[in-house]
C-alpha atoms as a PDB file:
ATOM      1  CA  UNK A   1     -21.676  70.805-214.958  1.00  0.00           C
ATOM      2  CA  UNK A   2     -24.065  69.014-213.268  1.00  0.00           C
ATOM      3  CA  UNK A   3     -21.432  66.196-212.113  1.00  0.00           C
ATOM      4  CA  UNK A   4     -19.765  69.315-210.507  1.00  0.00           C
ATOM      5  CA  UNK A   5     -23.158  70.470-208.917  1.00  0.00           C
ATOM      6  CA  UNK A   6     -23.855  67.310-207.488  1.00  0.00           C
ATOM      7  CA  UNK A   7     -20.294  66.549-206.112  1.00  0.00           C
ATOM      8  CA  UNK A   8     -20.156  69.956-204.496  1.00  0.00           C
ATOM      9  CA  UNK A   9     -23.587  69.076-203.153  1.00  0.00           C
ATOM     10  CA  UNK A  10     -22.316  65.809-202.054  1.00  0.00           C
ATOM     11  CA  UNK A  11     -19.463  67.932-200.197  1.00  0.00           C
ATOM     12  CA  UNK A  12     -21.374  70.103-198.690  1.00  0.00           C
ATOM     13  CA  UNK A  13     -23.970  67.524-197.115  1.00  0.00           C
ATOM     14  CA  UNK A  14     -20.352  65.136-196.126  1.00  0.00           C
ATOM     15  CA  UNK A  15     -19.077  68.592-194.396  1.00  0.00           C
ATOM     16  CA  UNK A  16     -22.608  69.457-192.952  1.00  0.00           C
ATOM     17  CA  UNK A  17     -23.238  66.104-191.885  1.00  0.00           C
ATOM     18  CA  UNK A  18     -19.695  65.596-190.257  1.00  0.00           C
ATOM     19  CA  UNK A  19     -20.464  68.982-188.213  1.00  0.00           C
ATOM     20  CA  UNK A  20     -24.030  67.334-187.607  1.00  0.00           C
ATOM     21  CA  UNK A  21     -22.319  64.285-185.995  1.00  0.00           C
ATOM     22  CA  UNK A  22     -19.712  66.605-183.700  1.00  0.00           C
ATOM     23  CA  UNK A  23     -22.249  68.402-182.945  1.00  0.00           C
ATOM     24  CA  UNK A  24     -24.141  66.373-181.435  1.00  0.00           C
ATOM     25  CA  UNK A  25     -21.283  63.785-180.081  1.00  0.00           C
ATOM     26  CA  UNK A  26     -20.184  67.849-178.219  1.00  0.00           C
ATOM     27  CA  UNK A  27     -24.017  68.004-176.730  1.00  0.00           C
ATOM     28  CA  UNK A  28     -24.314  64.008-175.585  1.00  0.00           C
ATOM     29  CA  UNK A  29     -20.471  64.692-173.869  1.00  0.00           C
ATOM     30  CA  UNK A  30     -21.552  67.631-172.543  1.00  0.00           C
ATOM     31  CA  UNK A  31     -24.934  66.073-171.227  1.00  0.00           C
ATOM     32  CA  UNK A  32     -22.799  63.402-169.680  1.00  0.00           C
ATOM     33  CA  UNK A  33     -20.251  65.463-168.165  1.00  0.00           C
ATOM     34  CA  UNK A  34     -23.179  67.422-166.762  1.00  0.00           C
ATOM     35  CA  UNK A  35     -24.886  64.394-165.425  1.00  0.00           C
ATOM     36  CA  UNK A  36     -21.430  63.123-163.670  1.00  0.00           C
ATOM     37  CA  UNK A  37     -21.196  66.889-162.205  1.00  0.00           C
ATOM     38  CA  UNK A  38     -25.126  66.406-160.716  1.00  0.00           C
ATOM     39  CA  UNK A  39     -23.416  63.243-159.442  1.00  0.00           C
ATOM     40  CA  UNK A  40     -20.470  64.780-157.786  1.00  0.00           C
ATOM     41  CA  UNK A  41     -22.591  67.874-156.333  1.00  0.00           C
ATOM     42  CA  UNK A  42     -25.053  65.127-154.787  1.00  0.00           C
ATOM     43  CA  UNK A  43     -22.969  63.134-153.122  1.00  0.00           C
ATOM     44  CA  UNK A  44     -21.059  66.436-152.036  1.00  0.00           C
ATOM     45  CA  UNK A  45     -24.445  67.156-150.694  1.00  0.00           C
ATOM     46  CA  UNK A  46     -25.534  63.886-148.700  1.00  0.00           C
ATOM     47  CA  UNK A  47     -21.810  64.189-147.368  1.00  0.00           C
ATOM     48  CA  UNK A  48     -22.277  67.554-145.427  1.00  0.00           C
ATOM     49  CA  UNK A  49     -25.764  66.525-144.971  1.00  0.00           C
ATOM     50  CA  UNK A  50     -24.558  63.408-143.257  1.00  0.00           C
ATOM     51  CA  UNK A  51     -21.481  64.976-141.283  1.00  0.00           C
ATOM     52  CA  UNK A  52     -24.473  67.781-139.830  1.00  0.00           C
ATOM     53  CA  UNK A  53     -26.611  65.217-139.194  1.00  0.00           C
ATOM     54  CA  UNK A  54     -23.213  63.689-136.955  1.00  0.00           C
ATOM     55  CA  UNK A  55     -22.647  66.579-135.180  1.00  0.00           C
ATOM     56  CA  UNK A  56     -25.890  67.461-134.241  1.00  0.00           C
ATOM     57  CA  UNK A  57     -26.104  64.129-132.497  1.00  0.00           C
ATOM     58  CA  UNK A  58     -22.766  64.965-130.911  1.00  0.00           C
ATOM     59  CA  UNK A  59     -24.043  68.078-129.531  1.00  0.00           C
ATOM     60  CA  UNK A  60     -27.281  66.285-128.323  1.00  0.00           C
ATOM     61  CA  UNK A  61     -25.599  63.284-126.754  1.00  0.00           C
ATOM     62  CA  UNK A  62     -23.473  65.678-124.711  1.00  0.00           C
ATOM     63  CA  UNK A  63     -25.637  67.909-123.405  1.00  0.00           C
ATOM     64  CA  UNK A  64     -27.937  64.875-122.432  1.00  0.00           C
ATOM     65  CA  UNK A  65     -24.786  63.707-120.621  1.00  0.00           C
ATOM     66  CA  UNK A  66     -24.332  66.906-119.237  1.00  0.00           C
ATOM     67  CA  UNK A  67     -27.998  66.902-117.920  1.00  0.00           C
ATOM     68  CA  UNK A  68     -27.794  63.220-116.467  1.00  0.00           C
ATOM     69  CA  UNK A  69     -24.466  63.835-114.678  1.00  0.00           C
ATOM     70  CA  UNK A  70     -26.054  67.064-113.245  1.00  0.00           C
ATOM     71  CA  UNK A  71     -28.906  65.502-111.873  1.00  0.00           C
ATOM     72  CA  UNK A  72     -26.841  62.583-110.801  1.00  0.00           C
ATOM     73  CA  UNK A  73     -24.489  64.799-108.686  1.00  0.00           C
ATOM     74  CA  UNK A  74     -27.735  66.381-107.214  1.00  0.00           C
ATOM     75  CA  UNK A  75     -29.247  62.903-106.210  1.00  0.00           C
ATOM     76  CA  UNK A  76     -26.103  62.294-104.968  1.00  0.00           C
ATOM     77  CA  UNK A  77     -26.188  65.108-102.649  1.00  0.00           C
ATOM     78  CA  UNK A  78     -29.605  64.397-101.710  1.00  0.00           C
ATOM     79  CA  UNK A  79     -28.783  60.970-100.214  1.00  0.00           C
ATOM     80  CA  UNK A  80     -26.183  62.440 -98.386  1.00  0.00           C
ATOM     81  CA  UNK A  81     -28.656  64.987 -96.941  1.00  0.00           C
ATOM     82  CA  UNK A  82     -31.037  62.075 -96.428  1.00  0.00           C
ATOM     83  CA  UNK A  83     -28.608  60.287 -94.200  1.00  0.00           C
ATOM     84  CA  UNK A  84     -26.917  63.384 -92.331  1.00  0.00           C
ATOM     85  CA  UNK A  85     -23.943  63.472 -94.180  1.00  0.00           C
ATOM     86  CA  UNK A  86     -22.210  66.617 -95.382  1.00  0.00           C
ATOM     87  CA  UNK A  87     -23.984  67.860 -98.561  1.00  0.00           C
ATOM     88  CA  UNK A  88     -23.210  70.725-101.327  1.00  0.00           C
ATOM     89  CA  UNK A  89     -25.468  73.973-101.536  1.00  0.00           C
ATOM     90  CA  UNK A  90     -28.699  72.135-103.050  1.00  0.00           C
ATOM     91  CA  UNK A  91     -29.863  75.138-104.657  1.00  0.00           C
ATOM     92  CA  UNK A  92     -26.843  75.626-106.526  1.00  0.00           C
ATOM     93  CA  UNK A  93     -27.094  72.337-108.267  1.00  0.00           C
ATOM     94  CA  UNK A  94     -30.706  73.080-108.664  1.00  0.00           C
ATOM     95  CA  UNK A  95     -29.507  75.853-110.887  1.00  0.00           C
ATOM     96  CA  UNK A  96     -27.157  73.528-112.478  1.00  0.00           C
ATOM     97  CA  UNK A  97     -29.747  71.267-113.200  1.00  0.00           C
ATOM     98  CA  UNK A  98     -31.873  73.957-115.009  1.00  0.00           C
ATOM     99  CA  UNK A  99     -28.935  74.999-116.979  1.00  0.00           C
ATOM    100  CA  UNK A 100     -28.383  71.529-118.472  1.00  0.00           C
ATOM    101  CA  UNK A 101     -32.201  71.039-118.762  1.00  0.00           C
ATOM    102  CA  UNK A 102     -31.613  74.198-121.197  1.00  0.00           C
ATOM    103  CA  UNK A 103     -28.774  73.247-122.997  1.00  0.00           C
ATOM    104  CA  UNK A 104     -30.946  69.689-123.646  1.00  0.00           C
ATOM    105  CA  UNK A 105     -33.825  71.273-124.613  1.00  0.00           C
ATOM    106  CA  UNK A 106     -32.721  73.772-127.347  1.00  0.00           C
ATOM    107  CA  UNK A 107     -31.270  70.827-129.331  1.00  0.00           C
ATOM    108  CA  UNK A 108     -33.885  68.190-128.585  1.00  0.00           C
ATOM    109  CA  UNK A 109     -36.637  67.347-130.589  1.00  0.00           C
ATOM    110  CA  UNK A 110     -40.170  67.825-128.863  1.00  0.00           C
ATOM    111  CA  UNK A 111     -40.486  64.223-127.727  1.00  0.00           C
ATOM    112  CA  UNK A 112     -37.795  64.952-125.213  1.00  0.00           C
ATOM    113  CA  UNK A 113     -39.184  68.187-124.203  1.00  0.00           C
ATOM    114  CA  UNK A 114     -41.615  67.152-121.444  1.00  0.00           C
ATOM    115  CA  UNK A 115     -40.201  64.181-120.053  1.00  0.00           C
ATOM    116  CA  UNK A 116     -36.469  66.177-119.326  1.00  0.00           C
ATOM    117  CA  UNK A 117     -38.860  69.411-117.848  1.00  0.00           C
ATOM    118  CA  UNK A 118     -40.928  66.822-115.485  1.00  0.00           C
ATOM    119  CA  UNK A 119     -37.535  65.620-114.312  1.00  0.00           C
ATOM    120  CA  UNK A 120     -36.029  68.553-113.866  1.00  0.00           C
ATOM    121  CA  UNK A 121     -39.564  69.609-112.004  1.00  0.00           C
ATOM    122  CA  UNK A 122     -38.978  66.614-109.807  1.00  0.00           C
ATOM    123  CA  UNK A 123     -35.455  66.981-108.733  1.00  0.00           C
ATOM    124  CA  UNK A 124     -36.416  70.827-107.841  1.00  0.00           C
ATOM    125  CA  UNK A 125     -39.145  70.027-106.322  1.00  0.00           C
ATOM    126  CA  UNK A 126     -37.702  67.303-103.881  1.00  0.00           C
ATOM    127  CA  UNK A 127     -34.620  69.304-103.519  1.00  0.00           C
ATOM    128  CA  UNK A 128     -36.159  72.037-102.142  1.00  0.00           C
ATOM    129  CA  UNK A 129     -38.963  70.683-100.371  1.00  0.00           C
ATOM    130  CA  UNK A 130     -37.660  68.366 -98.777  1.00  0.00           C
ATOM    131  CA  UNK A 131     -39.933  67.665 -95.978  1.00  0.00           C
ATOM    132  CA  UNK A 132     -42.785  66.703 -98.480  1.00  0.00           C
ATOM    133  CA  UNK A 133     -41.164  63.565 -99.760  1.00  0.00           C
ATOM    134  CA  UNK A 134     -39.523  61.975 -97.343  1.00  0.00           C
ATOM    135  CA  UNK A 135     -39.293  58.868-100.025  1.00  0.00           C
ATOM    136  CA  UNK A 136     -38.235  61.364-102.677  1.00  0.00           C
ATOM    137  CA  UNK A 137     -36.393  58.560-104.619  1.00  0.00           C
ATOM    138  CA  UNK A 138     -39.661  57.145-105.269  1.00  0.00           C
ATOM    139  CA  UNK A 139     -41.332  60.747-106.295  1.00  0.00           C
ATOM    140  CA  UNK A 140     -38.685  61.031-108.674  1.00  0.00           C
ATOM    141  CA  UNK A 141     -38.081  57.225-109.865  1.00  0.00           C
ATOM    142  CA  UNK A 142     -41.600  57.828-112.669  1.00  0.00           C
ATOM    143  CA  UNK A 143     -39.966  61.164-113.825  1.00  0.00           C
ATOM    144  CA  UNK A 144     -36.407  59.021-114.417  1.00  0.00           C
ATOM    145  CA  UNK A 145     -37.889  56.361-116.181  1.00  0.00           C
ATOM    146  CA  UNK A 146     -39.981  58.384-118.511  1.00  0.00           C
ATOM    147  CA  UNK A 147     -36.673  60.355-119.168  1.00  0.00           C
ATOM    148  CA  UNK A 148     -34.287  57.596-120.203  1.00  0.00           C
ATOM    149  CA  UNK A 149     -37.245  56.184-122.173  1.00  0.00           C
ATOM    150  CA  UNK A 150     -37.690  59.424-124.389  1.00  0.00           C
ATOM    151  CA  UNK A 151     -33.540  59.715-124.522  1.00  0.00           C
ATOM    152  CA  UNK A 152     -33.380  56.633-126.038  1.00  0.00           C
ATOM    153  CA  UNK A 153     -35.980  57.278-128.300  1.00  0.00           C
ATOM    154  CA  UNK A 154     -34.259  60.476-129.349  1.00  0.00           C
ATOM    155  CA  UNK A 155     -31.261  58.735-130.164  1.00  0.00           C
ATOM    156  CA  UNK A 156     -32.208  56.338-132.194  1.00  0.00           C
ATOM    157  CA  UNK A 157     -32.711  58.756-134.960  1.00  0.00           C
ATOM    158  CA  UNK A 158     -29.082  58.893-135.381  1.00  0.00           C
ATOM    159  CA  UNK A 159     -29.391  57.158-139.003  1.00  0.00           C
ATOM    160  CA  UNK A 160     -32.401  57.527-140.465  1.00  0.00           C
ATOM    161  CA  UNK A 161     -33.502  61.224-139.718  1.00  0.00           C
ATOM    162  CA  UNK A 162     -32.955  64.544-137.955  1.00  0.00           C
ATOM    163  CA  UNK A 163     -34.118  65.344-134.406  1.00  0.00           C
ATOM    164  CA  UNK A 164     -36.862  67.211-135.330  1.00  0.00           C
ATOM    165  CA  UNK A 165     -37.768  65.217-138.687  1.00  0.00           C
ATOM    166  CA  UNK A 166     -38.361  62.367-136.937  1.00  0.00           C
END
């Protein structure tokens, strides 16, 4: 009997042993299809992180555009006032130049922040007081310069960082 003890033994530990093995093979394919999953939801991740990141430029670049053309169309005007010529209402574009500086500044990061409110301080100021700068384009030339310095600045963090992680 105890050739038939040990062979059912010997059964039992082949059967327990073969369940050991799936077992385990089930938990190391499960890890593994679990890791490839992380994988998948990661790179989902960077993906939409990365196509944000995109369109938050988008929406900055434009409404910089939108400020510069704006205050372009109102130095425009200016020199036309400057040399007699027929000009547009000043203080509408004044307005207009407000409403981009808004539309910049809610989507800027800080670094922008001052330098587009100084120009937009400049332009209003020479627009509408006119006879205190009668060389306005050199009131305003500091204000421009610091501008287009911090605009590039802000978009350089196009591939490395967010506007405001920067």
């Amino acid at each position: 009997m105890s050739s038939n003890v040990t062979a059912l033994v010997v059964a039992v530990v082949g059967v327990a042993g073969t369940l050991a093995s799936a077992v385990i093979i089930q938990v190391l394919a499960m890890r593994s299809r679990w890791r490839e999953i992380e994988i998948q939801d990661n790179q989902r991740r960077e993906e939409r992180e990365q196509a944000l990141q995109s369109a938050q430029r988008a929406e900055v670049k434009t409404a910089i555009a939108g400020y510069l053309e704006a205050a372009q169309h109102l130095q425009s005007q200016l020199y036309a006032r400057e040399y007699g010529r027929d000009f547009e209402d000043v203080a509408l574009m004044v307005e207009q130049i407000w409403l981009a500086h808004a539309q910049v500044d809610i989507l800027c990061s800080e670094r922008l922040r001052l330098p587009l409110a100084r120009h937009a301080q400049a332009l209003n100021e020479v627009a509408r007081h006119e006879e205190r700068h009668e060389d306005w384009w050199n009131y305003i030339l500091p204000y421009k310069r610091a501008l287009m310095d911090a605009v590039r600045d802000e978009l350089r963090w196009s591939d490395s960082a967010t506007p405001t992680g920067a």
